[in-house]
PDB file of N, CA and C in Angstrom:
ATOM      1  N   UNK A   1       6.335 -67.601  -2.487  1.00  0.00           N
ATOM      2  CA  UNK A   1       7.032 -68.831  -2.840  1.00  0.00           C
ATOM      3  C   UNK A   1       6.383 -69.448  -4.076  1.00  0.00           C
ATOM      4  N   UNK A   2       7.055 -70.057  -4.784  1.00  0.00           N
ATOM      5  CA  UNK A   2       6.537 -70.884  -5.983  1.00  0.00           C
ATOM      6  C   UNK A   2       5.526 -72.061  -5.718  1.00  0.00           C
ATOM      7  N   UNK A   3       4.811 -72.171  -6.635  1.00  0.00           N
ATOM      8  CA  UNK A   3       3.934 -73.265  -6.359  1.00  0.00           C
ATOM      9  C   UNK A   3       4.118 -74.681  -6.551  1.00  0.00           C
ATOM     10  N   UNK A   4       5.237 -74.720  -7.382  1.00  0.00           N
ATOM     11  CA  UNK A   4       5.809 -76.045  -7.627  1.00  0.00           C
ATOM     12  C   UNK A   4       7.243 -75.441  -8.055  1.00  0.00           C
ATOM     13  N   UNK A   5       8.284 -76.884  -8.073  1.00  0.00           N
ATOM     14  CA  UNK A   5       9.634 -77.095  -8.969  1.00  0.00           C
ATOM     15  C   UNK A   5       9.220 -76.602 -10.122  1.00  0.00           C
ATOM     16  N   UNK A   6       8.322 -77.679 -10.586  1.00  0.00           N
ATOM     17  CA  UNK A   6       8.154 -77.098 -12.428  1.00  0.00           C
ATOM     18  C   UNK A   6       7.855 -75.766 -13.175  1.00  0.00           C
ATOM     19  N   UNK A   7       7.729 -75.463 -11.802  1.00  0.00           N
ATOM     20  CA  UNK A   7       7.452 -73.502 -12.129  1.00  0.00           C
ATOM     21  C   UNK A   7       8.719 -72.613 -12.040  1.00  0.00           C
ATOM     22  N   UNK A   8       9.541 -73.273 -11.125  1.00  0.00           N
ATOM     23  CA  UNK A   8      10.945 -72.754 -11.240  1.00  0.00           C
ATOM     24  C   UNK A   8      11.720 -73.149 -12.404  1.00  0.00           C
ATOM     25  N   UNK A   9      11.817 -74.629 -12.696  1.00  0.00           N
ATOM     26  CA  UNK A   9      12.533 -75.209 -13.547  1.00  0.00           C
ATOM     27  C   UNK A   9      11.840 -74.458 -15.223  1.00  0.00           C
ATOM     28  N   UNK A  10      10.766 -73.798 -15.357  1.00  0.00           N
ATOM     29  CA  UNK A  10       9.915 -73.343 -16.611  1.00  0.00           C
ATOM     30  C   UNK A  10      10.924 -72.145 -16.408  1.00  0.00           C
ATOM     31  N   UNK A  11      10.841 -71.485 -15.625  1.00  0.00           N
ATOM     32  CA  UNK A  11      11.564 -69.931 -15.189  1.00  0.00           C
ATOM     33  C   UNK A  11      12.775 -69.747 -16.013  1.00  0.00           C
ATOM     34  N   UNK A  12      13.736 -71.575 -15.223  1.00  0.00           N
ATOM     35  CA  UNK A  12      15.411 -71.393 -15.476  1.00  0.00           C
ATOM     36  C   UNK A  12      15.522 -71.531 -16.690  1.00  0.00           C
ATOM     37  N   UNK A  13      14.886 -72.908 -17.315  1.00  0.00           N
ATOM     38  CA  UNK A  13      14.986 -72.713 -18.754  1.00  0.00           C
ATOM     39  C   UNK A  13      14.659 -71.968 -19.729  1.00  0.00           C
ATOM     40  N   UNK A  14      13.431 -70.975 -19.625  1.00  0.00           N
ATOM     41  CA  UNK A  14      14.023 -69.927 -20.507  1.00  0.00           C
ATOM     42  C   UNK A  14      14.855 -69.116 -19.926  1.00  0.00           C
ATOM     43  N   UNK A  15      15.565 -68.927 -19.272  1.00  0.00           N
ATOM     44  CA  UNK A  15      16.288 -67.697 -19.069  1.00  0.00           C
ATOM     45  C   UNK A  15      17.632 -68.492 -19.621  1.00  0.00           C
ATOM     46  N   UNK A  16      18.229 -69.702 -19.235  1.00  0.00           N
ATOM     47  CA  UNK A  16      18.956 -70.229 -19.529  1.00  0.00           C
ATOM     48  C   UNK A  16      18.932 -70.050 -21.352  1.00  0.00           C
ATOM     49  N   UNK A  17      17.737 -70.399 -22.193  1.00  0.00           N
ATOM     50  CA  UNK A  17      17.316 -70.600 -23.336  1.00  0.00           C
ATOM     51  C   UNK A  17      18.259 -69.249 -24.344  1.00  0.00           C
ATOM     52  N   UNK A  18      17.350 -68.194 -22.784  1.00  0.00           N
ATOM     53  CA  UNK A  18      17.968 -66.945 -23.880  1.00  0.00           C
ATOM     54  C   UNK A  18      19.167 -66.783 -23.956  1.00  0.00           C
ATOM     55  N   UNK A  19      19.509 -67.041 -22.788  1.00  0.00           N
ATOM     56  CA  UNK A  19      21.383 -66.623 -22.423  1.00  0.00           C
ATOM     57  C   UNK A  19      22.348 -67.703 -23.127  1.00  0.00           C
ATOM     58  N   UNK A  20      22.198 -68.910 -23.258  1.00  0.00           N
ATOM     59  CA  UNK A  20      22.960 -69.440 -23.726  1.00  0.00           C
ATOM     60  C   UNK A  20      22.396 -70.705 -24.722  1.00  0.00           C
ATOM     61  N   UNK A  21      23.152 -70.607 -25.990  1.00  0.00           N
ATOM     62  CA  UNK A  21      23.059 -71.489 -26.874  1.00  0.00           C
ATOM     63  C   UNK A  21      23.392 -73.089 -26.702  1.00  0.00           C
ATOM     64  N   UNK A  22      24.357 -73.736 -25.558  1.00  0.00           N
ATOM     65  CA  UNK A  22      24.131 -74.896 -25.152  1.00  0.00           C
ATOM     66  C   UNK A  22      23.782 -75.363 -23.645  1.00  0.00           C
ATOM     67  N   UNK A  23      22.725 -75.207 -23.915  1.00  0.00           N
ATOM     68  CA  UNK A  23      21.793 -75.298 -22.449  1.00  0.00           C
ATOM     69  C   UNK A  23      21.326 -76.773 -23.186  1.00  0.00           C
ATOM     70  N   UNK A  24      21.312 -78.163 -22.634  1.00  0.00           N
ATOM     71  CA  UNK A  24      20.991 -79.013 -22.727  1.00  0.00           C
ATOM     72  C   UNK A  24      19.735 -79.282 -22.130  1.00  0.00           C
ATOM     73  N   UNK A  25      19.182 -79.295 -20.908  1.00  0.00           N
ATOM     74  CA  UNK A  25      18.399 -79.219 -19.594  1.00  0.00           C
ATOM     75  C   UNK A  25      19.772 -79.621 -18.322  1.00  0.00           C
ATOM     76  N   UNK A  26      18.127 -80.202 -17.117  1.00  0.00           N
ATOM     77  CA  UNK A  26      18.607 -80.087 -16.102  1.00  0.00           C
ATOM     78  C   UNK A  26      17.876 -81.491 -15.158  1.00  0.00           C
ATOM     79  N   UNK A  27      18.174 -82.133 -13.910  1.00  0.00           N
ATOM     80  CA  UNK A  27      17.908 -82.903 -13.270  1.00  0.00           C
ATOM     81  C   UNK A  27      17.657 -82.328 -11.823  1.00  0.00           C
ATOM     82  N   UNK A  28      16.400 -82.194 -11.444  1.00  0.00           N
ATOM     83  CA  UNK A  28      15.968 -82.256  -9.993  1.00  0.00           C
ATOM     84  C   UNK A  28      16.381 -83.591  -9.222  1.00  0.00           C
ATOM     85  N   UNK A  29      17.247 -82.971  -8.252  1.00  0.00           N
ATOM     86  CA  UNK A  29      17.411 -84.502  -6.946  1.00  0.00           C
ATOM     87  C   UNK A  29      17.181 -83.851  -5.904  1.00  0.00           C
ATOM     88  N   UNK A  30      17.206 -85.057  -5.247  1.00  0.00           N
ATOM     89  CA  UNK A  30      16.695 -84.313  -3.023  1.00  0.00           C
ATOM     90  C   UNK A  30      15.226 -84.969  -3.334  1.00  0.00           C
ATOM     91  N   UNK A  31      14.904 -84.258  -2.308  1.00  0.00           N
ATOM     92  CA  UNK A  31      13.605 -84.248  -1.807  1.00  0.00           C
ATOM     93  C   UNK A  31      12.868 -83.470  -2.908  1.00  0.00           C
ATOM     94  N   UNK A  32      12.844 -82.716  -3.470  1.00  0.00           N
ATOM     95  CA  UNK A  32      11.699 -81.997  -4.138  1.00  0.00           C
ATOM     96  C   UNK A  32      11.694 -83.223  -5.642  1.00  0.00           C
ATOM     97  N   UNK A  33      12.163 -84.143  -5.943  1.00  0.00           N
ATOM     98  CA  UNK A  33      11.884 -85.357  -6.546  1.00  0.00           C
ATOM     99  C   UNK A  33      10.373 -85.242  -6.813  1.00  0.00           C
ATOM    100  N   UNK A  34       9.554 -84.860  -5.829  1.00  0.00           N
ATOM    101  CA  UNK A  34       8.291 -85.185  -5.879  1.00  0.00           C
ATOM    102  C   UNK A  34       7.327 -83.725  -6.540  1.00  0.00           C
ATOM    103  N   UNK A  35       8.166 -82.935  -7.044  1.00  0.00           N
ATOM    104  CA  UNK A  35       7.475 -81.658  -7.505  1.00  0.00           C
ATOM    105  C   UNK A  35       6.734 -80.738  -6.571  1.00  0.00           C
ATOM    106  N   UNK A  36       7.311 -80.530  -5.170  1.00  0.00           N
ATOM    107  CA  UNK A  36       6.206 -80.203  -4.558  1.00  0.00           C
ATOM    108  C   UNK A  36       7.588 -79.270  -3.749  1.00  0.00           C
ATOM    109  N   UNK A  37       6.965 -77.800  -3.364  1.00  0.00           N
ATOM    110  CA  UNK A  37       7.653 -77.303  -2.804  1.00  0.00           C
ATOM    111  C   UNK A  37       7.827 -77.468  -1.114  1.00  0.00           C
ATOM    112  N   UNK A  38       9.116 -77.664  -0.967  1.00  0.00           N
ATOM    113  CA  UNK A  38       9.164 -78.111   0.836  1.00  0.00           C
ATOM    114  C   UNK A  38       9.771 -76.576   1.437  1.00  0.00           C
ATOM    115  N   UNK A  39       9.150 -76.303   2.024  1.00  0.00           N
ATOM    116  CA  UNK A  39       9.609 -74.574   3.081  1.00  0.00           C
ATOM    117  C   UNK A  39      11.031 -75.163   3.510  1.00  0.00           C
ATOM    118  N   UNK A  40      12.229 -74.166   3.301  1.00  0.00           N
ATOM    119  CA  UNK A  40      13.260 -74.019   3.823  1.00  0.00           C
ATOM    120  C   UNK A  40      14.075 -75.526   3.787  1.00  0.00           C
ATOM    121  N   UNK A  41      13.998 -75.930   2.376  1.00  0.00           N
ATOM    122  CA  UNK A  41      14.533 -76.613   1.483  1.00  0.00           C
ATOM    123  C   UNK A  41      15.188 -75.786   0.247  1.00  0.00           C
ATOM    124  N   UNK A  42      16.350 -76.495  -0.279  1.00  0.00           N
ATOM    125  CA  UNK A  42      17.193 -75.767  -0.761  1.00  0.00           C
ATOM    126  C   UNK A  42      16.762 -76.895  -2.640  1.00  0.00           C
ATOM    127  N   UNK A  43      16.385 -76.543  -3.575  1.00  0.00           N
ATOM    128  CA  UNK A  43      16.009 -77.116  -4.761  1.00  0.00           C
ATOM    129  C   UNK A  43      17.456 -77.215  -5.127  1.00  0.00           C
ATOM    130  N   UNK A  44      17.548 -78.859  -5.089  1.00  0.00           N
ATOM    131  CA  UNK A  44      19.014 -79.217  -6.173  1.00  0.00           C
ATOM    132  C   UNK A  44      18.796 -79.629  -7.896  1.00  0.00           C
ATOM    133  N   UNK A  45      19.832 -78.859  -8.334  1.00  0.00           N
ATOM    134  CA  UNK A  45      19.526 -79.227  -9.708  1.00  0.00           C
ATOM    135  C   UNK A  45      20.887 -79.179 -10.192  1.00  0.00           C
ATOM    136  N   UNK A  46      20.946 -79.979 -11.141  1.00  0.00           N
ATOM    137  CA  UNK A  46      22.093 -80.123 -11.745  1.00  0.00           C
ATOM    138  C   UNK A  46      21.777 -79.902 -13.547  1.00  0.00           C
ATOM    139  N   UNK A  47      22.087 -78.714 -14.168  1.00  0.00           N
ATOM    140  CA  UNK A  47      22.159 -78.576 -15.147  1.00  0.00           C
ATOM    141  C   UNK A  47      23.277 -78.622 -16.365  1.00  0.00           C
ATOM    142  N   UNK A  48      22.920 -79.139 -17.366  1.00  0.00           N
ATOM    143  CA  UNK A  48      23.658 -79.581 -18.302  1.00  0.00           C
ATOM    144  C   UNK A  48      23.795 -78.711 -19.471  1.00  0.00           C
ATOM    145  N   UNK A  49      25.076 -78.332 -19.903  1.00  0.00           N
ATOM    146  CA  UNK A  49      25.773 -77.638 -21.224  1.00  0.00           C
ATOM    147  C   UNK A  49      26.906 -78.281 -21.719  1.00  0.00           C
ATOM    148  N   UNK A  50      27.054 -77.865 -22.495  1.00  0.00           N
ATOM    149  CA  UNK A  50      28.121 -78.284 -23.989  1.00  0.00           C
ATOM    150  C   UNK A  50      29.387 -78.191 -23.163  1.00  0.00           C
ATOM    151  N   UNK A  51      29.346 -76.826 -23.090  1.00  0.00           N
ATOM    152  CA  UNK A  51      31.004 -76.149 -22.185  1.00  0.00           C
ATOM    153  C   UNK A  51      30.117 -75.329 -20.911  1.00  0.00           C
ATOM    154  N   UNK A  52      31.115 -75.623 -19.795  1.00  0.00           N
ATOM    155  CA  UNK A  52      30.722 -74.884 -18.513  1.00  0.00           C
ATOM    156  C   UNK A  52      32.709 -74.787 -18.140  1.00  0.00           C
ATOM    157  N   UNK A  53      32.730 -73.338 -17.850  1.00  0.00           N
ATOM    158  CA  UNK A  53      34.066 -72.407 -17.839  1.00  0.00           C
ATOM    159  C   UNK A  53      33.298 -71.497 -16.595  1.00  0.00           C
ATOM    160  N   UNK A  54      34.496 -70.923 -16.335  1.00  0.00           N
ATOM    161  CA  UNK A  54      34.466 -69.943 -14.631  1.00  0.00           C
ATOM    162  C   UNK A  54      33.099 -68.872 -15.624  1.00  0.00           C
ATOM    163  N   UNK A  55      33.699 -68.405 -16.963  1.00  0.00           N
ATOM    164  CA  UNK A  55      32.604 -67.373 -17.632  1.00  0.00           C
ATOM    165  C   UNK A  55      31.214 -67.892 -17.571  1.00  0.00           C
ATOM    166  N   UNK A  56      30.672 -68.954 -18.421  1.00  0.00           N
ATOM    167  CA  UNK A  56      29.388 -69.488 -17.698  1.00  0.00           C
ATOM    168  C   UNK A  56      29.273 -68.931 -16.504  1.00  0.00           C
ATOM    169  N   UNK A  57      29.996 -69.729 -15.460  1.00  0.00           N
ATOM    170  CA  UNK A  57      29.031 -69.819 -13.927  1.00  0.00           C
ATOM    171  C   UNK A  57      28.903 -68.180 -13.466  1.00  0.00           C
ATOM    172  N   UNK A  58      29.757 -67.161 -13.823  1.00  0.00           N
ATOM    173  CA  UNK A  58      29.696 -65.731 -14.140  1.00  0.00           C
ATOM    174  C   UNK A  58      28.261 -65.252 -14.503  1.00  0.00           C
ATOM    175  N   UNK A  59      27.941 -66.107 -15.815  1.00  0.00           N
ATOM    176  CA  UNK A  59      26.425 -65.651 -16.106  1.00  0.00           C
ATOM    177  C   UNK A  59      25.325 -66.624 -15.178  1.00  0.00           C
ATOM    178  N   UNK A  60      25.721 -67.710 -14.941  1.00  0.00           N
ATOM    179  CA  UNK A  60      24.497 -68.255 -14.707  1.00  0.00           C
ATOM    180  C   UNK A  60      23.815 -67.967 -13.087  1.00  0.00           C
ATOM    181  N   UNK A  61      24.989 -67.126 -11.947  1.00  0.00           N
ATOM    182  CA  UNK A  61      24.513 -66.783 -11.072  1.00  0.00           C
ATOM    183  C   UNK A  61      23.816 -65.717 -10.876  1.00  0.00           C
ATOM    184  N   UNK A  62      23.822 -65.168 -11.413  1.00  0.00           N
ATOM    185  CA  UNK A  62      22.969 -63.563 -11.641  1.00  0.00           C
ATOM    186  C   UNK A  62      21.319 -64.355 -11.787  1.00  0.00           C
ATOM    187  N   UNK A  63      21.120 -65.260 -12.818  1.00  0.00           N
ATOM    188  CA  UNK A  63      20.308 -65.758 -13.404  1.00  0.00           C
ATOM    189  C   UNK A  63      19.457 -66.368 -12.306  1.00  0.00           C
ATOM    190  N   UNK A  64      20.057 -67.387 -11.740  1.00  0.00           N
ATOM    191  CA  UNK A  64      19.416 -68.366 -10.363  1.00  0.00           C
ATOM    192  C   UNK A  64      19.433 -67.204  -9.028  1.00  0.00           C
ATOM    193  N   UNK A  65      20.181 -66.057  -9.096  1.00  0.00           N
ATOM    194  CA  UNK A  65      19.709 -65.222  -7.963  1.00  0.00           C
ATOM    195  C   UNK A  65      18.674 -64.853  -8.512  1.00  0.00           C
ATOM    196  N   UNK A  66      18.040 -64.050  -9.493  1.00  0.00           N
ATOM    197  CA  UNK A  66      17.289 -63.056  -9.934  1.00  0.00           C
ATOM    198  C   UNK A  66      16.235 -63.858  -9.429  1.00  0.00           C
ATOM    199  N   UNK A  67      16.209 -65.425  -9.939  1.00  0.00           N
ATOM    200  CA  UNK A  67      14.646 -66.209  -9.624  1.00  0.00           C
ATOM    201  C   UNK A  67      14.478 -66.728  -8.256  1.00  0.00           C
ATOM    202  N   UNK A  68      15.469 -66.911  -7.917  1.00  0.00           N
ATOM    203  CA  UNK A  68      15.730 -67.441  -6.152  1.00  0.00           C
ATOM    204  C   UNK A  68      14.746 -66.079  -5.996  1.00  0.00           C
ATOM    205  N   UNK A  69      15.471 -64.696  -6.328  1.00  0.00           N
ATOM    206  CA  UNK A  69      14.212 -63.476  -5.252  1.00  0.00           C
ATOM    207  C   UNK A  69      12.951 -63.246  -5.315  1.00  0.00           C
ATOM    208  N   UNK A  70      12.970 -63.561  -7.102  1.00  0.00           N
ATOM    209  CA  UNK A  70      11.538 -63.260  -7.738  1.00  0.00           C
ATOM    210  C   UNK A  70      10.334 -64.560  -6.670  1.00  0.00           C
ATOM    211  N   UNK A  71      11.067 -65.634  -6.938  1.00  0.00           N
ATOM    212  CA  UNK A  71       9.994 -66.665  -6.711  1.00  0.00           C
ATOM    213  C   UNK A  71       9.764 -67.221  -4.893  1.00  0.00           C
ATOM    214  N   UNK A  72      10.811 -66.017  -4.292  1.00  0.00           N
ATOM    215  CA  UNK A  72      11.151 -66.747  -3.385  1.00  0.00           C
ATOM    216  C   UNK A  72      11.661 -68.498  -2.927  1.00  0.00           C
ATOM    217  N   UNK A  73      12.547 -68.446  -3.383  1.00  0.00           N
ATOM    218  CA  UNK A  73      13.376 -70.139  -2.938  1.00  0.00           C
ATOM    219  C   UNK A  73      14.339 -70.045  -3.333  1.00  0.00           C
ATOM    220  N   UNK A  74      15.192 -71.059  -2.787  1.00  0.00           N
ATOM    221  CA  UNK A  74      16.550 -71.038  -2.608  1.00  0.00           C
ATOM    222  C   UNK A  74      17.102 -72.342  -3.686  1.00  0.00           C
ATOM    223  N   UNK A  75      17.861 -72.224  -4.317  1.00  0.00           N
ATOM    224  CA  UNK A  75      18.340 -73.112  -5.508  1.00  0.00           C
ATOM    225  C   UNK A  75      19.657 -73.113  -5.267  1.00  0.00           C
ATOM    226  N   UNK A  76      20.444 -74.645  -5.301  1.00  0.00           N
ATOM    227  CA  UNK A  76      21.509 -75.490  -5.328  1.00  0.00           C
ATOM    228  C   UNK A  76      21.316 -75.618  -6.530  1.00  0.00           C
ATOM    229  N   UNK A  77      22.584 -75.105  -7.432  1.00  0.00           N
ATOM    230  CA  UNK A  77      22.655 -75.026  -9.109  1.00  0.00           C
ATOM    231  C   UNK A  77      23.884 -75.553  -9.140  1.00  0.00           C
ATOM    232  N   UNK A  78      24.003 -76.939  -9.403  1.00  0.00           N
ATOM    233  CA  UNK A  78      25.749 -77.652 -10.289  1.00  0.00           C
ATOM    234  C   UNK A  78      25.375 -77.668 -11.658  1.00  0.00           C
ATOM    235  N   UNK A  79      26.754 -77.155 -12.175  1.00  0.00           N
ATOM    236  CA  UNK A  79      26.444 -76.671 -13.733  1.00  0.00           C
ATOM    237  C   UNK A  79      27.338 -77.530 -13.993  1.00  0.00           C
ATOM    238  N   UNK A  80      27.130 -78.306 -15.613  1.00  0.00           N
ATOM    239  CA  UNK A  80      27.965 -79.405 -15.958  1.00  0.00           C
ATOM    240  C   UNK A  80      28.238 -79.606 -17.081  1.00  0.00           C
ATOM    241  N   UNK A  81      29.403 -80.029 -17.890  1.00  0.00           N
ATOM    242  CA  UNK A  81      29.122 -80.946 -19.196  1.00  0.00           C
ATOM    243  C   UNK A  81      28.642 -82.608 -18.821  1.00  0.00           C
ATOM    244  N   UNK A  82      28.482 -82.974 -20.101  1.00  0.00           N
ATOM    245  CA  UNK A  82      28.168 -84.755 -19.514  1.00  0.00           C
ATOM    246  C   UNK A  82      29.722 -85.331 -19.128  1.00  0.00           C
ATOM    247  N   UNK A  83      30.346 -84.626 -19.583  1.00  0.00           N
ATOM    248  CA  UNK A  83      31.556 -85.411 -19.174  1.00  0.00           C
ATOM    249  C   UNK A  83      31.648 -85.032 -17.752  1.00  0.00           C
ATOM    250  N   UNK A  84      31.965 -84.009 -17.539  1.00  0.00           N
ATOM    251  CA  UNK A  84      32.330 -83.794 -15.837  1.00  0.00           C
ATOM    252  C   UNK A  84      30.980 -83.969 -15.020  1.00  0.00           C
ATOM    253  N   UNK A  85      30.217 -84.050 -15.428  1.00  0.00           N
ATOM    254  CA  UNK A  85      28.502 -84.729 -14.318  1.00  0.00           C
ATOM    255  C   UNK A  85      29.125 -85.740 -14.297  1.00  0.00           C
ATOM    256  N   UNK A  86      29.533 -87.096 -15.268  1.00  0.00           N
ATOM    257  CA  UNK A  86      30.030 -88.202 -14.852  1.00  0.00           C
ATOM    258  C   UNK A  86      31.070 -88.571 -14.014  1.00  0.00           C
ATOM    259  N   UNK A  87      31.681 -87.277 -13.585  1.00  0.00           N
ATOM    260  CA  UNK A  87      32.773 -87.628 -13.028  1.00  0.00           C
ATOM    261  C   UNK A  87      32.726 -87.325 -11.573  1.00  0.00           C
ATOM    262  N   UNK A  88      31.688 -86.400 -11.691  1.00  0.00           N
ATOM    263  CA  UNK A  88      31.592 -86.233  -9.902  1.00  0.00           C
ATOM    264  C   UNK A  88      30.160 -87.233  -9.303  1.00  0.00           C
ATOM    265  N   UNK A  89      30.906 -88.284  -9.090  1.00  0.00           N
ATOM    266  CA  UNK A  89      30.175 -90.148  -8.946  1.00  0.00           C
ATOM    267  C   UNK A  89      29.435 -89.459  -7.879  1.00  0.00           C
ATOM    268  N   UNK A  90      29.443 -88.801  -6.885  1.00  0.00           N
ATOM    269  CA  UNK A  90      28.337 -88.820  -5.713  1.00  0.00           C
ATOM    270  C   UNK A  90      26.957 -88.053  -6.232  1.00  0.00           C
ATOM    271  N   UNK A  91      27.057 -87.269  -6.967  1.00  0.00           N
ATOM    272  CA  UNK A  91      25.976 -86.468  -7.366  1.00  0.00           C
ATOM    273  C   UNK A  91      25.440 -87.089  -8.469  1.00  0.00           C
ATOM    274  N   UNK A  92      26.513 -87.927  -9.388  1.00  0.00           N
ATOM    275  CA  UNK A  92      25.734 -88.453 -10.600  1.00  0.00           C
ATOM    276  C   UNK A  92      24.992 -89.571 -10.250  1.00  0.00           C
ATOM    277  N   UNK A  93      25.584 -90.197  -9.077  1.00  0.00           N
ATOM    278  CA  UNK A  93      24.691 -91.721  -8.775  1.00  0.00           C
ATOM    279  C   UNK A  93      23.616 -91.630  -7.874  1.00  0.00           C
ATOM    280  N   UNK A  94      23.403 -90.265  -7.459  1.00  0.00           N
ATOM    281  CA  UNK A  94      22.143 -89.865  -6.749  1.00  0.00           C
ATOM    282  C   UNK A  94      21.256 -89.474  -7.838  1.00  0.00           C
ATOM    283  N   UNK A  95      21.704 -88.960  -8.797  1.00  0.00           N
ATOM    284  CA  UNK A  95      20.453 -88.076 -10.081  1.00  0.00           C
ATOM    285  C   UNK A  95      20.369 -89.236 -10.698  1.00  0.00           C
ATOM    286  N   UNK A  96      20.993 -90.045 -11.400  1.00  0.00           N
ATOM    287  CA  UNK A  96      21.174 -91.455 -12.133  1.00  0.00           C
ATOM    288  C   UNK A  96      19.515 -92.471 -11.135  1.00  0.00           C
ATOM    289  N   UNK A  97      19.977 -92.315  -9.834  1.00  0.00           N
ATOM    290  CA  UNK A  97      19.064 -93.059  -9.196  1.00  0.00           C
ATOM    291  C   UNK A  97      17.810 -92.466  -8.857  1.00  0.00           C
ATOM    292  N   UNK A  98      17.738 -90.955  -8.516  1.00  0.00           N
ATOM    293  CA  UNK A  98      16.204 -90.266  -8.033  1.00  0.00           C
ATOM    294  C   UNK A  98      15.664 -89.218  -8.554  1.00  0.00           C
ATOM    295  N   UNK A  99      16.893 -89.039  -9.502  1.00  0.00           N
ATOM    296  CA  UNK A  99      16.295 -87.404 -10.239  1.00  0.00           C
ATOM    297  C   UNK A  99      15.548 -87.528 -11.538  1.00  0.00           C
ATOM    298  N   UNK A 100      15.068 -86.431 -11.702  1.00  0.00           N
ATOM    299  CA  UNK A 100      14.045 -86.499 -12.784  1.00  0.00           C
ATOM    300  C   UNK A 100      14.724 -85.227 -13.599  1.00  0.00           C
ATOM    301  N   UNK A 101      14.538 -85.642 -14.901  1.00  0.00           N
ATOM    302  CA  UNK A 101      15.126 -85.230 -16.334  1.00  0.00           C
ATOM    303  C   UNK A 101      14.065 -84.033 -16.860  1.00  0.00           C
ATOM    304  N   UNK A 102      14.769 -82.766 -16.823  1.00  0.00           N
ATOM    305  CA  UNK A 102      14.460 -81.677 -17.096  1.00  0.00           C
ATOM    306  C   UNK A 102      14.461 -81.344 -18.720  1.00  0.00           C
ATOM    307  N   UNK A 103      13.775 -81.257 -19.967  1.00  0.00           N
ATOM    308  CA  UNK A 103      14.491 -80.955 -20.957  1.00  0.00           C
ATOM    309  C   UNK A 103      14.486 -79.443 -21.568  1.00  0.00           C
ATOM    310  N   UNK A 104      15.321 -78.886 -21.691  1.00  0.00           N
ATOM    311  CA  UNK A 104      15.921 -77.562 -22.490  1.00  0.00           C
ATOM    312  C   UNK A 104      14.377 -76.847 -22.541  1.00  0.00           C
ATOM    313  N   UNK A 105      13.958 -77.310 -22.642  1.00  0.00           N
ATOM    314  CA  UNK A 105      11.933 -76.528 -23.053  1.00  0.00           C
ATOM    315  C   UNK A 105      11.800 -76.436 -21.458  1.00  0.00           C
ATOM    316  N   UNK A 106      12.078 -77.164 -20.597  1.00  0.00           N
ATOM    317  CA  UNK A 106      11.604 -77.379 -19.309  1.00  0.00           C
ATOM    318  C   UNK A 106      10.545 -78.312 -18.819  1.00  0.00           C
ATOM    319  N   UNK A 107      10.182 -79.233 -19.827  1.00  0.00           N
ATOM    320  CA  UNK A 107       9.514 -80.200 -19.902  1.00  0.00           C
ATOM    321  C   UNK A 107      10.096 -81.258 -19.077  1.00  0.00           C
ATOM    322  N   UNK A 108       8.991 -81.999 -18.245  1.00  0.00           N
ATOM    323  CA  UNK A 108       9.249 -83.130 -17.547  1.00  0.00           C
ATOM    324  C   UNK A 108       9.872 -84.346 -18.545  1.00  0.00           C
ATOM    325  N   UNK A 109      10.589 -84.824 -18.117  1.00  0.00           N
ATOM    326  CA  UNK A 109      11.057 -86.559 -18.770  1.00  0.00           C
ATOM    327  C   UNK A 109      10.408 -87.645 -18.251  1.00  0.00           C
ATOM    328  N   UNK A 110      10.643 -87.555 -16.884  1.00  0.00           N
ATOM    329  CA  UNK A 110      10.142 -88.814 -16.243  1.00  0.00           C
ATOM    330  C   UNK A 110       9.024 -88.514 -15.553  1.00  0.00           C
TER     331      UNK A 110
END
């Protein structure tokens, strides 16, 4: 198992980095808020691009399986533009309120 989020979230963003040219970052919510891995917890993240189409989510599951096996853990991946993150109000007003800001490098925000 991974030793932290930020070791997963380092993982996604480069792989994300290489694969696609508008990879914005990403927002950890839930419980792992606190960077700390919880056993048989599912890591939510909501990541952000330019355009997200059925083709994206095509590539980006291969991607979050490969590290789900490598690192052992299980990842909840919503893929988004800013427009449609804003629009699905239950998930945006939970990350808006507890999540922490991932950037494209994989660098912490908050």
């Amino acid at each position: 198992m991974a030793n932290s989020v930020d070791e997963v979230i380092a993982k996604l963003s480069a792989a994300f980095n290489r694969v696609f040219n508008d990879f914005k970052g990403m927002y950890v919510f839930g419980i792992h808020t606190d960077g700390k891995m919880h056993e048989d917890e599912d890591i939510e993240i909501a990541g952000l691009f330019d355009i997200e189409d059925k083709a994206k989510r095509e590539q980006i599951w291969p991607i979050i399986g490969k590290i789900e096996t490598n690192m052992d853990v299980c990842i909840d991946f919503y893929p988004y533009t800013e427009e449609s993150f804003k629009k699905d109000e239950e998930i945006y007003e939970e990350v808006m309120e507890n999540g922490i800001f991932f950037d494209k490098t994989g660098k912490r925000m908050k």
